[in-house]
Protein backbone atom coordinates (compact mmCIF):
# COMPACT_ATOMS: atom_id res chain seq x y z
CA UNK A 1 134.97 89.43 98.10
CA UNK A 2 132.57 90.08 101.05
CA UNK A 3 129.91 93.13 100.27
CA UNK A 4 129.78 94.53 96.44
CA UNK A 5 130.77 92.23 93.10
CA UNK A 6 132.64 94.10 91.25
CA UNK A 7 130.05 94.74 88.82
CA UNK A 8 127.85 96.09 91.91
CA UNK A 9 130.64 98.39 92.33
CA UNK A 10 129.98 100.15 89.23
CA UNK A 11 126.51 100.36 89.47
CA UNK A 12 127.40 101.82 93.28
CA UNK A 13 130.20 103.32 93.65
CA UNK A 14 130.89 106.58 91.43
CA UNK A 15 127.64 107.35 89.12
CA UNK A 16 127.08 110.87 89.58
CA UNK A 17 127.76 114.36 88.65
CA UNK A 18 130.07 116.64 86.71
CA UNK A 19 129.99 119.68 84.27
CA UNK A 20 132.28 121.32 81.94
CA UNK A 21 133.42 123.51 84.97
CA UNK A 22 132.43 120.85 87.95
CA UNK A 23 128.64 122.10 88.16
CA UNK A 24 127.89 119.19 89.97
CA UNK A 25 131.06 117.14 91.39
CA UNK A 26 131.38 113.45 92.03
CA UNK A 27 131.74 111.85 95.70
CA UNK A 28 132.52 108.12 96.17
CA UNK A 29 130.27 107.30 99.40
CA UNK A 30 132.50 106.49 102.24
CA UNK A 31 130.86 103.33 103.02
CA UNK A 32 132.18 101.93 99.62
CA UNK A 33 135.89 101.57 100.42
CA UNK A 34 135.67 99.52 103.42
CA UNK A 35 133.04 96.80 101.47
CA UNK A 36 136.01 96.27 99.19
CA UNK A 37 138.11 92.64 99.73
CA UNK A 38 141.51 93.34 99.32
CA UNK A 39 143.71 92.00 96.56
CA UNK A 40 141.02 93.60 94.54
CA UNK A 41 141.28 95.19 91.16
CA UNK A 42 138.73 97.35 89.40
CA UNK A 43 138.96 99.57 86.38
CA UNK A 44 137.71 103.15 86.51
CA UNK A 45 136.40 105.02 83.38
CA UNK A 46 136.48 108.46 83.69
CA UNK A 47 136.38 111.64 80.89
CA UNK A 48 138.22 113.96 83.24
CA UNK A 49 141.39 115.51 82.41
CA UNK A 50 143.24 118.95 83.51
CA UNK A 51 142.38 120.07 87.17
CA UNK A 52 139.13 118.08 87.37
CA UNK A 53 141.52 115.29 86.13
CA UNK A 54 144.09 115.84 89.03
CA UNK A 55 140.71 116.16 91.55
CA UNK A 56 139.93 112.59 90.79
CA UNK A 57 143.31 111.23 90.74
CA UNK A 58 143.19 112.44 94.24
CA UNK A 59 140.21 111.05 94.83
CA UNK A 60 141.42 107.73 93.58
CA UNK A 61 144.67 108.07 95.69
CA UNK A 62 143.12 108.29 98.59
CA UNK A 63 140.36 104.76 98.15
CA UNK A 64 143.83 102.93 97.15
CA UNK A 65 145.17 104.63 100.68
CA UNK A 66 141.77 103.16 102.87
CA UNK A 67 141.88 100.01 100.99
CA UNK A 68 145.41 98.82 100.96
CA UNK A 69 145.30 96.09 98.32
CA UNK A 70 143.08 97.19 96.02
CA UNK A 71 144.60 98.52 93.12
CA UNK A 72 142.77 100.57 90.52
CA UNK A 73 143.04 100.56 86.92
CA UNK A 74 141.90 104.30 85.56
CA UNK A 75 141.42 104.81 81.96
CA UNK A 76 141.04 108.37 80.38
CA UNK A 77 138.55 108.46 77.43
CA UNK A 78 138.02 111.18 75.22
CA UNK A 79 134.84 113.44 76.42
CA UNK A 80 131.52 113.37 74.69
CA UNK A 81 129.49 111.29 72.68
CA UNK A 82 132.55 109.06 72.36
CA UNK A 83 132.75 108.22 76.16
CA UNK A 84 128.95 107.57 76.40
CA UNK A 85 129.06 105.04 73.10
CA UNK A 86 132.42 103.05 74.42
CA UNK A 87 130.20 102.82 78.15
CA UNK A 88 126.95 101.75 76.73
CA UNK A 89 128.80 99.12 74.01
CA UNK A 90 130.79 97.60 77.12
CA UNK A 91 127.75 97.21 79.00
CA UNK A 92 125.53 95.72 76.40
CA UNK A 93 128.49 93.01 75.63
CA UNK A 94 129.14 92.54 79.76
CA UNK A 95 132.40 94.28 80.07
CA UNK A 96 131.72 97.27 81.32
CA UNK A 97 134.09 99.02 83.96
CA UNK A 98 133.74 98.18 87.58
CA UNK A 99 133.15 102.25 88.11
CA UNK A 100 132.40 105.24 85.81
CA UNK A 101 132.25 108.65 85.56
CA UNK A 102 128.61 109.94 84.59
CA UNK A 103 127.32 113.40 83.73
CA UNK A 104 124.07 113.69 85.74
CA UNK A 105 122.18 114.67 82.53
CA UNK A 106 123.17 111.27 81.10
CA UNK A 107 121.96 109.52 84.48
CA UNK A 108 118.57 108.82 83.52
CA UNK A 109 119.33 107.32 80.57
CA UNK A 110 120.92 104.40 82.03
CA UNK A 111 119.42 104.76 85.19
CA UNK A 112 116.60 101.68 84.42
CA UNK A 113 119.24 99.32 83.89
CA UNK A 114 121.15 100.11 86.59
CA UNK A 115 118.69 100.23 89.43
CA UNK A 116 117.26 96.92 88.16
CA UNK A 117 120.56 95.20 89.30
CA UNK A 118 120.00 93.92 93.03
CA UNK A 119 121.95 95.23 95.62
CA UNK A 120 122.66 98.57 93.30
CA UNK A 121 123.93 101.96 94.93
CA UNK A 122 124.27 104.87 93.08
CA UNK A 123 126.16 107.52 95.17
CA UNK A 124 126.47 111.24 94.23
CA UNK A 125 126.43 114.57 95.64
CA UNK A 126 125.80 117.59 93.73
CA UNK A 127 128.44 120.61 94.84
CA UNK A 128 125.53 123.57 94.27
């Protein structure tokens, strides 16, 4: 894998934004996709469901499009607290998801550990 580990592609590629009613949406940075090897797999944590759901299906679609052997494994966890616990438990114990959905309110919490990881990216863009 040239570029990224896969754990550097969770601290990288999708922390960012997103309310109730997208307030703030979530942007993979375009740079991301091509610093992927192929034959790659990475799981994807996200809390999204219903159109904001569909939106990052799309999203997701589309890297699997640039990046033809990369496959991604996306698991839907229920929203709130829950999500948050299950994210911090996997990565205190090492296994936490190559990429993640994050609430920009809940950023700074994790924030420390994440930007103390070398090579760490976080990319986001707010939609205001």
């Amino acid at each position: 894998m040239s570029g990224l580990s896969r754990r550097g592609l969770l601290r990288s590629a999708v922390y960012g934004a997103g309310a109730a009613v997208s307030a703030s949406a979530l942007s993979g940075c375009g740079s991301i996709a091509g610093s992927v090897a192929s034959a790659d797999e990475i799981q994807y944590w996200t809390l999204f469901t219903g159109p904001d759901g569909e939106l990052m299906k799309t999203m997701t679609r589309n890297v699997e499009k640039r990046v033809p052997d990369l496959k991604v494994r996306t698991t839907v966890l229920d929203w709130g607290p829950p999500y948050y616990t299950k994210l911090a438990m996997a990565s205190a114990g090492g296994r936490s998801p190559d990429v993640a959905i994050m609430h920009l309110t809940r950023l700074a919490g994790y924030a420390p550990a994440v930007c103390s990881t070398p090579g760490t990216r976080i990319c986001w863009r707010s939609s205001a």
